[in-house]
PDB file of N, CA and C in Angstrom:
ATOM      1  N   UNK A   1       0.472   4.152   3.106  1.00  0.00           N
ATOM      2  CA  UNK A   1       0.814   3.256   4.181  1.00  0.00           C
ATOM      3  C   UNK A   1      -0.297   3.312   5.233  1.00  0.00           C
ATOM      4  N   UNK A   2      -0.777   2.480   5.568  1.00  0.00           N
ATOM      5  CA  UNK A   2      -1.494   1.839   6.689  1.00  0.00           C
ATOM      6  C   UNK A   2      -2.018   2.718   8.058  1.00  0.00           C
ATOM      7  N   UNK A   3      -0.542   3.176   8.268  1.00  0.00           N
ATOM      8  CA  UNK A   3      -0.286   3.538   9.872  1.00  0.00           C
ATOM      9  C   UNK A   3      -0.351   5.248   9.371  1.00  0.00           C
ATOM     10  N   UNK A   4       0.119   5.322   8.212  1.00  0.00           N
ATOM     11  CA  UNK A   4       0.286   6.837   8.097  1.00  0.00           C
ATOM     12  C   UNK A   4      -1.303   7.561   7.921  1.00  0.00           C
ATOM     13  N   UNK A   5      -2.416   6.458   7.550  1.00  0.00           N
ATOM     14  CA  UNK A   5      -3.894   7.233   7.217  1.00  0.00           C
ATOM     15  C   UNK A   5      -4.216   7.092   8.713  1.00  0.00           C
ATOM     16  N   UNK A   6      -3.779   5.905   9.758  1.00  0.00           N
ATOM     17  CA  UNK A   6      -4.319   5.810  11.017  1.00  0.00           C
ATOM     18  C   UNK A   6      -4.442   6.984  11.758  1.00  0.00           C
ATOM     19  N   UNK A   7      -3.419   7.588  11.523  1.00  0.00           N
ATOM     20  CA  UNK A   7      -2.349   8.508  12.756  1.00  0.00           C
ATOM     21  C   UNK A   7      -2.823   9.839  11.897  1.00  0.00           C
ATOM     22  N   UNK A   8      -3.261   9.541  10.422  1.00  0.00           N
ATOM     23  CA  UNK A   8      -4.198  10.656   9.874  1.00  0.00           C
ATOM     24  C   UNK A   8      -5.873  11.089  10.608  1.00  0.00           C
ATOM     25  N   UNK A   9      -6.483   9.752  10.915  1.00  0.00           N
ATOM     26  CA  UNK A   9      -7.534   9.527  11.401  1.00  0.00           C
ATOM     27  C   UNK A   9      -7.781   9.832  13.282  1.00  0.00           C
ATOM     28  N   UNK A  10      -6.852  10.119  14.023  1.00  0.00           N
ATOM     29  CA  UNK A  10      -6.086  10.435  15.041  1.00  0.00           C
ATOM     30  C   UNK A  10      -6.166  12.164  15.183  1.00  0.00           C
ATOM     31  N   UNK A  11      -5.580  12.190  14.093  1.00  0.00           N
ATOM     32  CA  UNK A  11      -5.551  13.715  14.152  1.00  0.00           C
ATOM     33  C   UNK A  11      -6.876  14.602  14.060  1.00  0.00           C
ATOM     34  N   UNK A  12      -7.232  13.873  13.401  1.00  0.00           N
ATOM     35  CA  UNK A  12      -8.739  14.186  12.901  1.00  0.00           C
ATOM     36  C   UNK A  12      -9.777  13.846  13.876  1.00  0.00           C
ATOM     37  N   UNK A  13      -9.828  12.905  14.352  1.00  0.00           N
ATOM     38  CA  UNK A  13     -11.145  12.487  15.415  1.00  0.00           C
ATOM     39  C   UNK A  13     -10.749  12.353  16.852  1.00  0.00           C
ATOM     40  N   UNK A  14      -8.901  12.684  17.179  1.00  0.00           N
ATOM     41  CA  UNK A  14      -8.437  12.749  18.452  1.00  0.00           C
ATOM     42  C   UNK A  14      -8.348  11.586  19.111  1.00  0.00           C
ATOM     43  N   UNK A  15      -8.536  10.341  18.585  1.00  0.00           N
ATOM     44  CA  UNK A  15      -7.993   8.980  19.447  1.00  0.00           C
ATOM     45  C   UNK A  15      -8.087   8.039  18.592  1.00  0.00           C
ATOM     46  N   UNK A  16      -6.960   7.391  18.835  1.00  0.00           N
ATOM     47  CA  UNK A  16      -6.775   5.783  17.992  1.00  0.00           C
ATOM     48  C   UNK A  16      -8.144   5.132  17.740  1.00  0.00           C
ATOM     49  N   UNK A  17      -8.294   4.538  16.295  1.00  0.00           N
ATOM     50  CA  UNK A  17      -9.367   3.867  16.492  1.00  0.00           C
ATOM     51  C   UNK A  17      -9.423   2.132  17.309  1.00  0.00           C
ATOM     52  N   UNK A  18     -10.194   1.626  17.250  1.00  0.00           N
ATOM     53  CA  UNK A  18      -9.956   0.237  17.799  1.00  0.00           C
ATOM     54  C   UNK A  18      -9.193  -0.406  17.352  1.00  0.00           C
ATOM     55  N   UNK A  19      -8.721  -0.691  16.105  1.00  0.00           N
ATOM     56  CA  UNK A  19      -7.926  -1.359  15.196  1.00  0.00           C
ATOM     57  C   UNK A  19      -6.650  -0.933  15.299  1.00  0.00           C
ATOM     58  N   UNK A  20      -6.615  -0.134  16.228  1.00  0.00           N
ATOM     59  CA  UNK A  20      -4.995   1.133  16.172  1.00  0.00           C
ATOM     60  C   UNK A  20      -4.125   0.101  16.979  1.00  0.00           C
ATOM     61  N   UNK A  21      -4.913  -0.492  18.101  1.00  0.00           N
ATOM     62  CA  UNK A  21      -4.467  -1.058  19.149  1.00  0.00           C
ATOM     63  C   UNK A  21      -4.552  -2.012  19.764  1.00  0.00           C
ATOM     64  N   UNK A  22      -3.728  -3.439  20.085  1.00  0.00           N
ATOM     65  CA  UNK A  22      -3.886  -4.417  20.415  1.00  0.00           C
ATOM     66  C   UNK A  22      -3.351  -5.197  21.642  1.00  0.00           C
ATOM     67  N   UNK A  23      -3.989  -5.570  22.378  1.00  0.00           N
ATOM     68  CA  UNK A  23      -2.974  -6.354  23.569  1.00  0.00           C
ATOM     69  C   UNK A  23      -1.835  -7.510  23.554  1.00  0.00           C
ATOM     70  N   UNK A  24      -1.605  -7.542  22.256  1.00  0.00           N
ATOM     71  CA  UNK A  24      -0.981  -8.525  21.796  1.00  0.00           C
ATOM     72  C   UNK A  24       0.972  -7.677  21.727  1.00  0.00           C
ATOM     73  N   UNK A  25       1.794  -8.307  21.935  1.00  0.00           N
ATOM     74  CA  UNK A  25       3.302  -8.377  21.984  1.00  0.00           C
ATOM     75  C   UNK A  25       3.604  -7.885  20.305  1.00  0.00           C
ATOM     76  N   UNK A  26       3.687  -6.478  20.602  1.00  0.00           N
ATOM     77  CA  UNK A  26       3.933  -5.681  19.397  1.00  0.00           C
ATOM     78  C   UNK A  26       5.489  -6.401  18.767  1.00  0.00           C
ATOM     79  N   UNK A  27       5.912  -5.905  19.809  1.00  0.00           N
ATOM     80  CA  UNK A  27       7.669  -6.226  19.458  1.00  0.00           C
ATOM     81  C   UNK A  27       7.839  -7.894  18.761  1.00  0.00           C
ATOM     82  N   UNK A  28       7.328  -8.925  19.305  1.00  0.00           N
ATOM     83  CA  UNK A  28       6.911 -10.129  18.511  1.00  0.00           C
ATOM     84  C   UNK A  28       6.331 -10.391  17.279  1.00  0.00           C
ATOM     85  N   UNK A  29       5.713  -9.681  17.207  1.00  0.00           N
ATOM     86  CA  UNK A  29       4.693  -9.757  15.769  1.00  0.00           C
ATOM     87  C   UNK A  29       5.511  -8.833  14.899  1.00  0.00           C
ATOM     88  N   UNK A  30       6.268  -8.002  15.513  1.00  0.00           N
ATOM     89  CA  UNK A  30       7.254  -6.935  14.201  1.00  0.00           C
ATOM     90  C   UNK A  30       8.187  -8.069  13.850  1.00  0.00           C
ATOM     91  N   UNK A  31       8.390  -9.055  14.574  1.00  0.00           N
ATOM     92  CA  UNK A  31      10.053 -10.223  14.307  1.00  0.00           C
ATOM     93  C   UNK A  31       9.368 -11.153  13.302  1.00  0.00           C
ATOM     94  N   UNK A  32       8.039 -11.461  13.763  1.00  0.00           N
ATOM     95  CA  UNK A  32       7.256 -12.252  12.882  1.00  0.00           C
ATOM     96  C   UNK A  32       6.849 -11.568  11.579  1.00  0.00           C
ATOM     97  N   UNK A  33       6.769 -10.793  11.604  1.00  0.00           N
ATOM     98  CA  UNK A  33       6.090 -10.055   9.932  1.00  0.00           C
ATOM     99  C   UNK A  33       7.477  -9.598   9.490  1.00  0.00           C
ATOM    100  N   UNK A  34       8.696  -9.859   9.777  1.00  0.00           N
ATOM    101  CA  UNK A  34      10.191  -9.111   8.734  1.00  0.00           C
ATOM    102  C   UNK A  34       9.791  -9.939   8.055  1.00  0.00           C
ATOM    103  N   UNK A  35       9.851 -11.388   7.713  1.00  0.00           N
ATOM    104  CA  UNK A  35       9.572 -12.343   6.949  1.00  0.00           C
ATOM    105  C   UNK A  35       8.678 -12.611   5.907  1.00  0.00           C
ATOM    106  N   UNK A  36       7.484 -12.089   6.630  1.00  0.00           N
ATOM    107  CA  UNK A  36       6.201 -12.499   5.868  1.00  0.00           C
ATOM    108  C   UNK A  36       6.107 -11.976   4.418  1.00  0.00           C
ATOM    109  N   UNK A  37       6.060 -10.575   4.624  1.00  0.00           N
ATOM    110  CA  UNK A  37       5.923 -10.110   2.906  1.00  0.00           C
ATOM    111  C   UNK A  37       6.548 -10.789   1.665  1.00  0.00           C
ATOM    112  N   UNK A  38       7.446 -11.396   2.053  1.00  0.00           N
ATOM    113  CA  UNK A  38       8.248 -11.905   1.161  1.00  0.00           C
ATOM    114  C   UNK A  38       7.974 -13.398   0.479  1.00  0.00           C
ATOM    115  N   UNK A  39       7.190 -13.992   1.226  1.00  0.00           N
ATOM    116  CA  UNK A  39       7.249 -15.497   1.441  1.00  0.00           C
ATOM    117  C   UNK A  39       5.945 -15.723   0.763  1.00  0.00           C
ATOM    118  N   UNK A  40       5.716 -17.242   0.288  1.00  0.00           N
ATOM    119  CA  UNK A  40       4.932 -17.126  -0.914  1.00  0.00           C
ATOM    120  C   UNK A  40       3.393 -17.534  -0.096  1.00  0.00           C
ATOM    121  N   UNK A  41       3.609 -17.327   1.436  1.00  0.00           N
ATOM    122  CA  UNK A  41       1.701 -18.178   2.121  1.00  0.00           C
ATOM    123  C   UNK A  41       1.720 -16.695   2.986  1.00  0.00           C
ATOM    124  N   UNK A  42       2.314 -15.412   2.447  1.00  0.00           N
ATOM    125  CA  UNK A  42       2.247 -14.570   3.169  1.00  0.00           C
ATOM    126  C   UNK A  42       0.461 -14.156   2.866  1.00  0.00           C
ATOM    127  N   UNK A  43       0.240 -14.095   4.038  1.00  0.00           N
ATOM    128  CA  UNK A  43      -1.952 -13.487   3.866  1.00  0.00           C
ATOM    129  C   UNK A  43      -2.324 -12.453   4.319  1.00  0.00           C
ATOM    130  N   UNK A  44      -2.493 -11.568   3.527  1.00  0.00           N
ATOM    131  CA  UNK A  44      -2.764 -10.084   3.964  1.00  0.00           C
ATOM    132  C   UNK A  44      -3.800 -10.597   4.740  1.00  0.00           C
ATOM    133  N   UNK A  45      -4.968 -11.174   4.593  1.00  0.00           N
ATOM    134  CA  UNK A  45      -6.010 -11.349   5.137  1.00  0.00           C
ATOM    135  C   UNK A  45      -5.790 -11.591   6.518  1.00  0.00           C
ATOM    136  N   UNK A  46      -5.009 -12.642   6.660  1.00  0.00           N
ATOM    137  CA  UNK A  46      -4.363 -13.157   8.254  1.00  0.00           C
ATOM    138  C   UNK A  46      -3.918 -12.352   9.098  1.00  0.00           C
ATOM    139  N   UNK A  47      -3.167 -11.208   8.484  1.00  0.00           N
ATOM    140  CA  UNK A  47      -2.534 -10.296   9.104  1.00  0.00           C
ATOM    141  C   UNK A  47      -3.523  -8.851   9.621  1.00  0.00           C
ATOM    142  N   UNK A  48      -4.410  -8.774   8.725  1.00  0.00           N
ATOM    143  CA  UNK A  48      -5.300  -7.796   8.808  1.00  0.00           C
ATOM    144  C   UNK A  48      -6.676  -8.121   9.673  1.00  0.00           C
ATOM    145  N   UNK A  49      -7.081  -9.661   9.800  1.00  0.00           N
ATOM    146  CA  UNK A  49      -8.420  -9.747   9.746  1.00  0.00           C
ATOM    147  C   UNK A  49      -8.026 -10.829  11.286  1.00  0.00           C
ATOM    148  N   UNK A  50      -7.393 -11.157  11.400  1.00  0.00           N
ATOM    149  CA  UNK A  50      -6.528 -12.306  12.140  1.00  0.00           C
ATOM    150  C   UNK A  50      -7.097 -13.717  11.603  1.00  0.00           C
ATOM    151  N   UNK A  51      -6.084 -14.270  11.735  1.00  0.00           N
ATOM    152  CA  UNK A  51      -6.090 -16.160  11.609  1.00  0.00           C
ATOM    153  C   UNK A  51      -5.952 -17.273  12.624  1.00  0.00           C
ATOM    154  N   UNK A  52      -6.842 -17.714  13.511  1.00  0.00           N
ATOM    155  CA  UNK A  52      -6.408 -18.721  14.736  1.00  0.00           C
ATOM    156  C   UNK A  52      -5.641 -19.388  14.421  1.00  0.00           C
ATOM    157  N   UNK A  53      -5.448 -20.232  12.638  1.00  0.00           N
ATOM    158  CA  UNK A  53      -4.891 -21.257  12.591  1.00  0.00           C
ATOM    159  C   UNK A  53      -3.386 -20.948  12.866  1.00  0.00           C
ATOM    160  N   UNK A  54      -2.917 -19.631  11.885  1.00  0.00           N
ATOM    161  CA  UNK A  54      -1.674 -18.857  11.636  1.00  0.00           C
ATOM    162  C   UNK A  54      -1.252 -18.909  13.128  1.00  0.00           C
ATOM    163  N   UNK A  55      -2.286 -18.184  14.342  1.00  0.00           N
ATOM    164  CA  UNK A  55      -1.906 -17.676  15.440  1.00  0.00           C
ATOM    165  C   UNK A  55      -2.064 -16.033  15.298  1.00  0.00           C
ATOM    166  N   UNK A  56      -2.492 -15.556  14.513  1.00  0.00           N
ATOM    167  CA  UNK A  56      -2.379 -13.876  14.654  1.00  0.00           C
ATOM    168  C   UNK A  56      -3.698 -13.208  14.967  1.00  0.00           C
ATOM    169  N   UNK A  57      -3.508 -12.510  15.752  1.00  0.00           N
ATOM    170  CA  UNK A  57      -4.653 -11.683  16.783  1.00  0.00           C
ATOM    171  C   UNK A  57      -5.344 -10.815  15.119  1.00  0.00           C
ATOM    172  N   UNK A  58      -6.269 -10.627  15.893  1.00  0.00           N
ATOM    173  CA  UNK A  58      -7.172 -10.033  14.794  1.00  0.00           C
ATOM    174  C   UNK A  58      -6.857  -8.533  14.748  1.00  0.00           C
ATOM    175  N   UNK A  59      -6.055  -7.473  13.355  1.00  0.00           N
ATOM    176  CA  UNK A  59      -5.812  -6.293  13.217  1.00  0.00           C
ATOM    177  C   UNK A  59      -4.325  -6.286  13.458  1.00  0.00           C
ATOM    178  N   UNK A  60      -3.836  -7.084  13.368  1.00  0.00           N
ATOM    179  CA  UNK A  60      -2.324  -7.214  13.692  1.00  0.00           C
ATOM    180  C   UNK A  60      -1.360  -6.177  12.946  1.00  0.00           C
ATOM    181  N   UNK A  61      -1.538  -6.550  11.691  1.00  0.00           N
ATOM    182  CA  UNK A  61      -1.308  -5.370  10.532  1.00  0.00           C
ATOM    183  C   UNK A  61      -1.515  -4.077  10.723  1.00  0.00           C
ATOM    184  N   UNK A  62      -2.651  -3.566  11.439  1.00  0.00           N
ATOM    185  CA  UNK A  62      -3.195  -2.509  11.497  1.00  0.00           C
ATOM    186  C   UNK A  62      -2.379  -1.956  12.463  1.00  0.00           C
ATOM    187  N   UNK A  63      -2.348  -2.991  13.976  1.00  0.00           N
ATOM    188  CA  UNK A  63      -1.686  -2.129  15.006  1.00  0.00           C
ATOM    189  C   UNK A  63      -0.124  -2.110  14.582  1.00  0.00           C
ATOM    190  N   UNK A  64       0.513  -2.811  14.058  1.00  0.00           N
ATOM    191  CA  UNK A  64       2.475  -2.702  13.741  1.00  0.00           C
ATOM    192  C   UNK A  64       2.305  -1.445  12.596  1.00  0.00           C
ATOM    193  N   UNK A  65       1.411  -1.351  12.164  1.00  0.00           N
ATOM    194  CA  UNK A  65       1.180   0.193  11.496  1.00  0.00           C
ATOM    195  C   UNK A  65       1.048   1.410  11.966  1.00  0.00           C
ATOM    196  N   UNK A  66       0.079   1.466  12.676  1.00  0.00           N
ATOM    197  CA  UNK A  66       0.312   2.265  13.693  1.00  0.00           C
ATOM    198  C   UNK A  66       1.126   2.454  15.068  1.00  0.00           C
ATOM    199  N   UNK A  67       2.101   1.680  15.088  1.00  0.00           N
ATOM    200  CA  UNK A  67       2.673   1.639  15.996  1.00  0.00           C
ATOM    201  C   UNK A  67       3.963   2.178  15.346  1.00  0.00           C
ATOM    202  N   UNK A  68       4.265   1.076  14.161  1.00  0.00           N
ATOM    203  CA  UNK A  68       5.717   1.916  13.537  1.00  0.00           C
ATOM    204  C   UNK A  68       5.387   3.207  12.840  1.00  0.00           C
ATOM    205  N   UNK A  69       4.569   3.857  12.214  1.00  0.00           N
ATOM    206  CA  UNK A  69       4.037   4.836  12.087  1.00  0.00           C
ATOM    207  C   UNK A  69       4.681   6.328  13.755  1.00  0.00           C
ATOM    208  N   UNK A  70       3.955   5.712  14.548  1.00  0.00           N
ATOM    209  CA  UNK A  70       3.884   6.875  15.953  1.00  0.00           C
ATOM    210  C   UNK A  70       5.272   6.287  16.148  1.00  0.00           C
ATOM    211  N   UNK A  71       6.012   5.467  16.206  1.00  0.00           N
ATOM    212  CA  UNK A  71       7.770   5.902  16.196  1.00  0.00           C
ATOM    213  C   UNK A  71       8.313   6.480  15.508  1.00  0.00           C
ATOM    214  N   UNK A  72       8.284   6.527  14.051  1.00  0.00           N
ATOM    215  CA  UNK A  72       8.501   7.707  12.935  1.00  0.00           C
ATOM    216  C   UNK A  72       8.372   8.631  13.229  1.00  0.00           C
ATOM    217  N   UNK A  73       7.342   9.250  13.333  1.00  0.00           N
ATOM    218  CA  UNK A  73       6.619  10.408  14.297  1.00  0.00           C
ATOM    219  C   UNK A  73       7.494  11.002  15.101  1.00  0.00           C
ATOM    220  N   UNK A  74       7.729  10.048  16.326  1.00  0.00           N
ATOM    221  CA  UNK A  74       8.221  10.918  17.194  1.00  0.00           C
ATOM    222  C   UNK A  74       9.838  10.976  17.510  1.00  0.00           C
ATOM    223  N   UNK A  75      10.006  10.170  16.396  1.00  0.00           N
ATOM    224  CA  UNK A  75      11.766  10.626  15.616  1.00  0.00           C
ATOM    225  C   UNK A  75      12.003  11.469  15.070  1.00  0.00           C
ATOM    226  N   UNK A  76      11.141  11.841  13.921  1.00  0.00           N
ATOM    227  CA  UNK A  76      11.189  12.330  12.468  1.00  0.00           C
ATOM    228  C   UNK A  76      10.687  14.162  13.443  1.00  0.00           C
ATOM    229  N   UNK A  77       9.053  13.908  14.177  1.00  0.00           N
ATOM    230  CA  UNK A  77       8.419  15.377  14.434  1.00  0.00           C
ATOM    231  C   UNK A  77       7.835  15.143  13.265  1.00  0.00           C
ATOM    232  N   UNK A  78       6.684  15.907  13.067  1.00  0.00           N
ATOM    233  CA  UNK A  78       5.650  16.561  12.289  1.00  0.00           C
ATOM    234  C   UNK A  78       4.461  15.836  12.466  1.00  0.00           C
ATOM    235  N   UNK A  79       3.739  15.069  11.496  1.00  0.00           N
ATOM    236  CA  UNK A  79       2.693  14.619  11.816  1.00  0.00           C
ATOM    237  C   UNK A  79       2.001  13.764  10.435  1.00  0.00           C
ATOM    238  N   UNK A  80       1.143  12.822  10.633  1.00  0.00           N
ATOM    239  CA  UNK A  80       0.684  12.084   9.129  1.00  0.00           C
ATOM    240  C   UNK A  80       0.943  13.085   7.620  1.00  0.00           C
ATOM    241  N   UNK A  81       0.224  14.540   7.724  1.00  0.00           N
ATOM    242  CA  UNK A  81      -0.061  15.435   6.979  1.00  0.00           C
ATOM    243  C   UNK A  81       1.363  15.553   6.223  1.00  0.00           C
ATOM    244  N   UNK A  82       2.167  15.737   6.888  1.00  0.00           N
ATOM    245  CA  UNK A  82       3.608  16.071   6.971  1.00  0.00           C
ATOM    246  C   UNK A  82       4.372  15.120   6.047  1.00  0.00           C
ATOM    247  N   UNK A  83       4.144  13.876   6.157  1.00  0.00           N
ATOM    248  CA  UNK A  83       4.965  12.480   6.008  1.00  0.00           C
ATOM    249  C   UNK A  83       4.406  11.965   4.856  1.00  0.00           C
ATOM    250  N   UNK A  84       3.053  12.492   4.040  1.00  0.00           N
ATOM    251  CA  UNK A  84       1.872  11.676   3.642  1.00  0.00           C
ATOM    252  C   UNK A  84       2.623  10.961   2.517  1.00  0.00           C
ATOM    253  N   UNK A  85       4.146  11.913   2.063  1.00  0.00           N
ATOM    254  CA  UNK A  85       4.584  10.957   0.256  1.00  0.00           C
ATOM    255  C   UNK A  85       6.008  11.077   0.982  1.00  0.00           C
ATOM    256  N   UNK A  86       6.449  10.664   2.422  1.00  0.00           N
ATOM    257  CA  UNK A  86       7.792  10.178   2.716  1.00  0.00           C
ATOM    258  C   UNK A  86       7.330   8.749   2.229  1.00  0.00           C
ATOM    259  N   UNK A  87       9.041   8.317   1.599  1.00  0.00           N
ATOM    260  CA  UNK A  87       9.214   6.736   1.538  1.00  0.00           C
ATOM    261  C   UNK A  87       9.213   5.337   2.540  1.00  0.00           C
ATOM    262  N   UNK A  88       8.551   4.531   1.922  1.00  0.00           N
ATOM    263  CA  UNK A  88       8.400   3.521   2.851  1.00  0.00           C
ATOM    264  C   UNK A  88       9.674   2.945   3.983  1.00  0.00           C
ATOM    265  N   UNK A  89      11.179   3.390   3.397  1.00  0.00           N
ATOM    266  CA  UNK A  89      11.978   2.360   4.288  1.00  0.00           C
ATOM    267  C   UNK A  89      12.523   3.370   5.294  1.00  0.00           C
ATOM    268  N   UNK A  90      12.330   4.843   5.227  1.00  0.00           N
ATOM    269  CA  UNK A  90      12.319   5.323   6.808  1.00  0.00           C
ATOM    270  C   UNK A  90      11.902   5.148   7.578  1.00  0.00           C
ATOM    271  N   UNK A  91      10.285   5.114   6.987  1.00  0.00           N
ATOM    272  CA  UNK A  91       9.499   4.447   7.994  1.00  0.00           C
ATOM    273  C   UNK A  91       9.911   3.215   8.836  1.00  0.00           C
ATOM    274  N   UNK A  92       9.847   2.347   7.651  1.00  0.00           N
ATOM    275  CA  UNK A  92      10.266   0.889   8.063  1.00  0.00           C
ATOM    276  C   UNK A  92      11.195   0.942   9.111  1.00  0.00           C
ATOM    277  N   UNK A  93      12.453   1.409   8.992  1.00  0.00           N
ATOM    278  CA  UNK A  93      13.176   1.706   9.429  1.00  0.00           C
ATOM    279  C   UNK A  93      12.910   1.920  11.156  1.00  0.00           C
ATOM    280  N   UNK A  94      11.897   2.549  11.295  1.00  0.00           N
ATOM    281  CA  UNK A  94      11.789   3.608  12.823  1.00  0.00           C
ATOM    282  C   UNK A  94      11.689   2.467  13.942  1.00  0.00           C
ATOM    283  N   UNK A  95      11.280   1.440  13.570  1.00  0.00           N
ATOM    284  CA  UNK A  95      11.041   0.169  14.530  1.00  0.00           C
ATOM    285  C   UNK A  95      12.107   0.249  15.147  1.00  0.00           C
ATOM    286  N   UNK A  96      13.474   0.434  14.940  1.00  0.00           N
ATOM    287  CA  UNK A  96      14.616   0.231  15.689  1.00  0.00           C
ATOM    288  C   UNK A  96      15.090   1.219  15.861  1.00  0.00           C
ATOM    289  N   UNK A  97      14.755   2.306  15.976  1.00  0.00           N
ATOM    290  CA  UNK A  97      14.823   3.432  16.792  1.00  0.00           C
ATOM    291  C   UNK A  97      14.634   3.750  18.229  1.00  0.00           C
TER     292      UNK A  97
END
């Protein structure tokens, strides 16, 4: 998972990288991506790289990764190292925590 090598990379070099973090309305873009995976014009690319046309800030993917990632975290305790082969829908999950 995404957020779990971020928050690996964190630990390791002591601060989010650029991609960790965005000024963009986290909580919005988590309502907007429940949908996406599923749907058949879903674009990793869009989500990762951003798309003007779509509307999505560039690293979007990256930061709802690291963001739901560091809520896991600080539900769960421990740390990337810790979590590295927990399952995806706890994670998932932590957003509404």
């Amino acid at each position: 998972m995404e957020g779990l090598a971020q928050h690996f990379e964190v630990e390791e070099r002591g601060e989010p990288l650029p991609y960790a973090r965005i000024p963009d309305d986290l909580n919005a873009l988590w309502q907007w991506a429940q949908a996406e995976p599923d749907e058949p014009s879903h674009s990793h690319a869009a989500w990762f790289f951003g798309s003007p046309l779509a509307g999505l800030p560039c690293w979007a993917g990256h930061a709802l990764g690291y963001e739901l990632v560091r809520r896991f975290l600080v539900f769960k305790g421990g740390d990337a190292v810790t979590h590295a082969d927990a399952p995806a829908d706890p994670i998932r999950g932590a957003w509404r925590l």
